[in-house]
PDB file of N, CA and C in Angstrom:
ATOM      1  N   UNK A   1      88.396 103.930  75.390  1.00  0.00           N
ATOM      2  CA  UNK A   1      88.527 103.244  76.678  1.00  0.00           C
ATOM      3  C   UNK A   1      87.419 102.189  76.801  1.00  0.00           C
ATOM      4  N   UNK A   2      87.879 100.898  76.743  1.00  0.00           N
ATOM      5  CA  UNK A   2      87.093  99.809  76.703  1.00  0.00           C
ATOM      6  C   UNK A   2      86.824  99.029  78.026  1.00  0.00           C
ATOM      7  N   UNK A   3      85.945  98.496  78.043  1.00  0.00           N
ATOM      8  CA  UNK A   3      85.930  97.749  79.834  1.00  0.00           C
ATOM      9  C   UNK A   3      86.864  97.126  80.049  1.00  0.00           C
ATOM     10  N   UNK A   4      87.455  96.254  78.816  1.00  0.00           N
ATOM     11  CA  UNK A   4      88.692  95.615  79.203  1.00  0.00           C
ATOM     12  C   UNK A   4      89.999  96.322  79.907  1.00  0.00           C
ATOM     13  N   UNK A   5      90.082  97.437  78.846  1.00  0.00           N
ATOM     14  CA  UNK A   5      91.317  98.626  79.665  1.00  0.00           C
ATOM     15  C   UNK A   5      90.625  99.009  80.968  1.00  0.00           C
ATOM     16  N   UNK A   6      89.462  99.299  81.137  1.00  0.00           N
ATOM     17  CA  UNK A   6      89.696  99.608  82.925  1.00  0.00           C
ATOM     18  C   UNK A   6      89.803  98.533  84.057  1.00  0.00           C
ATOM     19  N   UNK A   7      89.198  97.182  83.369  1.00  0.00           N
ATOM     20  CA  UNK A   7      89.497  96.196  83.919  1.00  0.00           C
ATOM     21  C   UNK A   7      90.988  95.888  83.878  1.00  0.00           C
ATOM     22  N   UNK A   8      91.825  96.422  82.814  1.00  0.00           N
ATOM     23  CA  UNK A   8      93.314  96.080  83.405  1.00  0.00           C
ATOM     24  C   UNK A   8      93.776  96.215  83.876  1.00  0.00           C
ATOM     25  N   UNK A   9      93.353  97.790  83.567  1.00  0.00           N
ATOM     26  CA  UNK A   9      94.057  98.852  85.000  1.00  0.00           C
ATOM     27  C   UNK A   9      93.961  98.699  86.533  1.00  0.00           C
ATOM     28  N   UNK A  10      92.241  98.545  86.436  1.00  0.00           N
ATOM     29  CA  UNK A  10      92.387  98.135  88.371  1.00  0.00           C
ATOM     30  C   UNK A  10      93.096  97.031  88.542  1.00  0.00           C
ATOM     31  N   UNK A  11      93.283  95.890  87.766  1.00  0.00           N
ATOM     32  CA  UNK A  11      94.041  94.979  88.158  1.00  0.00           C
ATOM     33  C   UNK A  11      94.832  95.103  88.215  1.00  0.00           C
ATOM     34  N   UNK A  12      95.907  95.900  87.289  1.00  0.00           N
ATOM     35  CA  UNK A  12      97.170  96.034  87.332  1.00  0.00           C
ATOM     36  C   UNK A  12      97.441  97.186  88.728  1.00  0.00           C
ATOM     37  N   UNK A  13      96.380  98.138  88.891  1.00  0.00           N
ATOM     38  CA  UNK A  13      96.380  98.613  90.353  1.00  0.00           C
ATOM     39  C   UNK A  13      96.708  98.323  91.188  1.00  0.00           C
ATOM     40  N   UNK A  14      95.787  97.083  91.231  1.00  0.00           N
ATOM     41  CA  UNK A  14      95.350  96.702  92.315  1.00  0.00           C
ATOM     42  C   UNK A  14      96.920  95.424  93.022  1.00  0.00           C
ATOM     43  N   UNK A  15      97.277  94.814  91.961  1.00  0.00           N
ATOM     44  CA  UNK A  15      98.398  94.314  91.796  1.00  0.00           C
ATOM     45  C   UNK A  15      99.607  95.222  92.580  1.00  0.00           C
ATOM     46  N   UNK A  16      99.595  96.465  91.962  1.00  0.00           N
ATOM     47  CA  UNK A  16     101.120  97.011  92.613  1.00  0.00           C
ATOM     48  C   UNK A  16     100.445  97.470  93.779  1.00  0.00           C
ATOM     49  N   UNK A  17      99.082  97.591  93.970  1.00  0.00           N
ATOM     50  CA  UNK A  17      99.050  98.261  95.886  1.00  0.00           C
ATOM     51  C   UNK A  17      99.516  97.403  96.313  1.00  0.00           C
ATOM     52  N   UNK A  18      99.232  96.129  96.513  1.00  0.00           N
ATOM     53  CA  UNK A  18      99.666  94.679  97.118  1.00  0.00           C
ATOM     54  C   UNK A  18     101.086  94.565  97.594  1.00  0.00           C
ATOM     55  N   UNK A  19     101.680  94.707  95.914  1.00  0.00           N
ATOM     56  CA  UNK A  19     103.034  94.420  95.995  1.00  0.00           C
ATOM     57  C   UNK A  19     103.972  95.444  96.804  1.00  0.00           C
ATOM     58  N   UNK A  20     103.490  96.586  97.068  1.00  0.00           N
ATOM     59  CA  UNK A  20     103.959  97.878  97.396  1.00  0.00           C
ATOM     60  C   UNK A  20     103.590  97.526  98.798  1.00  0.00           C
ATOM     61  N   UNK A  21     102.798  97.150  99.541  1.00  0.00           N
ATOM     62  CA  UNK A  21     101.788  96.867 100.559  1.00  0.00           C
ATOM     63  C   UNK A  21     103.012  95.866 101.260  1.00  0.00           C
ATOM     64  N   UNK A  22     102.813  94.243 100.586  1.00  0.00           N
ATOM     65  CA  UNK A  22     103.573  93.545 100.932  1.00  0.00           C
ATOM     66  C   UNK A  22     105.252  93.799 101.343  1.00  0.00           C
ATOM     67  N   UNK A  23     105.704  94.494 100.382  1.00  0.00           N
ATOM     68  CA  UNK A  23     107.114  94.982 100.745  1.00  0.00           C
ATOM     69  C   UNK A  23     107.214  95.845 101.814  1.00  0.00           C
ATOM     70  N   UNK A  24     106.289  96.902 101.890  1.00  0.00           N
ATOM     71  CA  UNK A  24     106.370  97.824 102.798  1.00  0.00           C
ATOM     72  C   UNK A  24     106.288  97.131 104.567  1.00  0.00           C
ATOM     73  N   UNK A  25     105.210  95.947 104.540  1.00  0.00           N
ATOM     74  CA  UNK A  25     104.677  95.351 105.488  1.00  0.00           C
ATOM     75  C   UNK A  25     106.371  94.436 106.287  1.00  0.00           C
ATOM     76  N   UNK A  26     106.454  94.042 105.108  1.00  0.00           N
ATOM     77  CA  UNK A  26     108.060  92.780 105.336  1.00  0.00           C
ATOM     78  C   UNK A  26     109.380  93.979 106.027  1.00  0.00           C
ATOM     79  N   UNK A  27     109.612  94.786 105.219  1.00  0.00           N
ATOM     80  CA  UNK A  27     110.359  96.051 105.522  1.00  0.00           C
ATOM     81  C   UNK A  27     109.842  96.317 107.083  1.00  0.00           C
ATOM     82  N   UNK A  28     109.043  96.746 107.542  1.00  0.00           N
ATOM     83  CA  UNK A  28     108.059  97.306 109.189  1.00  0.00           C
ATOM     84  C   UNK A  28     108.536  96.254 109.666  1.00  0.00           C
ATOM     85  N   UNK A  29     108.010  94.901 109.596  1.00  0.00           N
ATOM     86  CA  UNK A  29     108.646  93.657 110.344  1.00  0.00           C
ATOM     87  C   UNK A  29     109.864  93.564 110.982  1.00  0.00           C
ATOM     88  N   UNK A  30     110.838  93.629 109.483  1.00  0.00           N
ATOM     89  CA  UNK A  30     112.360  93.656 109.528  1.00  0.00           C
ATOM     90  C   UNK A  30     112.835  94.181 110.368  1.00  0.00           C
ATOM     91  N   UNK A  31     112.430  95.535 110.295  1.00  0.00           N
ATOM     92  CA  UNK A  31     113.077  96.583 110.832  1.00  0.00           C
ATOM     93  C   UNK A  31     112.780  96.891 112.538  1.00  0.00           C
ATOM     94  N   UNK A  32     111.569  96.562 112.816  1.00  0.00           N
ATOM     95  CA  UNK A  32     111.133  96.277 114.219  1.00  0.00           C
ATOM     96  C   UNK A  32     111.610  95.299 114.906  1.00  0.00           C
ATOM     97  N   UNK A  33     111.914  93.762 114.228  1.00  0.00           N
ATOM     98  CA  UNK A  33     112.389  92.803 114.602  1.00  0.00           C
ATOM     99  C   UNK A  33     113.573  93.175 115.258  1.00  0.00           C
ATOM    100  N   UNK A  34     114.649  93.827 114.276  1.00  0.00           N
ATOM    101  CA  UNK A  34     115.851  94.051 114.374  1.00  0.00           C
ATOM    102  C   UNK A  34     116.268  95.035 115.337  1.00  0.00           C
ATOM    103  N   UNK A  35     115.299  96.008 115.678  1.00  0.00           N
ATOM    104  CA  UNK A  35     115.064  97.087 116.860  1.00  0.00           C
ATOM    105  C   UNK A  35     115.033  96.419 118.069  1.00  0.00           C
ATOM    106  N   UNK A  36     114.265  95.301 118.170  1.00  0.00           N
ATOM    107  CA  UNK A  36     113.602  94.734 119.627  1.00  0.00           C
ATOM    108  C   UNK A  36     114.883  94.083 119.618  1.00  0.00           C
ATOM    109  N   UNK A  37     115.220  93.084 119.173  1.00  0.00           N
ATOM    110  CA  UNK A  37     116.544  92.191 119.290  1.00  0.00           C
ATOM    111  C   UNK A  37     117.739  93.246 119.949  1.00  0.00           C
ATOM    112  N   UNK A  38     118.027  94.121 119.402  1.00  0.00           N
ATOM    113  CA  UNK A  38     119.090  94.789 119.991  1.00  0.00           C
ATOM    114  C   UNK A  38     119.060  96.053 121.165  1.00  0.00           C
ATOM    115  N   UNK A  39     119.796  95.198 122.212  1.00  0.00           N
ATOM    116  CA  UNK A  39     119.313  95.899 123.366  1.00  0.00           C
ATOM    117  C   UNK A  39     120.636  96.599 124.293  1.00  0.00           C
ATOM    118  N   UNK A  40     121.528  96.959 123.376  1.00  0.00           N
ATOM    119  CA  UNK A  40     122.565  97.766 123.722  1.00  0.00           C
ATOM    120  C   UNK A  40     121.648  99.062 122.980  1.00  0.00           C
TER     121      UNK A  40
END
């Protein structure tokens, strides 16, 4: 295990929290948006 491999790893970590983060965040939006709008 070289610095480079742990340096990939958090990046590559750190990368899918984001991406996981971001989707999850857009999804909450969506889905709230679409809640408030409908008022039947």
């Amino acid at each position: 295990m070289t610095a480079a491999d742990v340096t990939h790893i958090i990046f590559w970590a750190i990368l899918a929290l984001t991406g996981l983060g971001t989707v999850g965040a857009i999804g909450a939006m969506f889905s709230m948006g679409r809640s408030g709008y409908r008022k039947d």
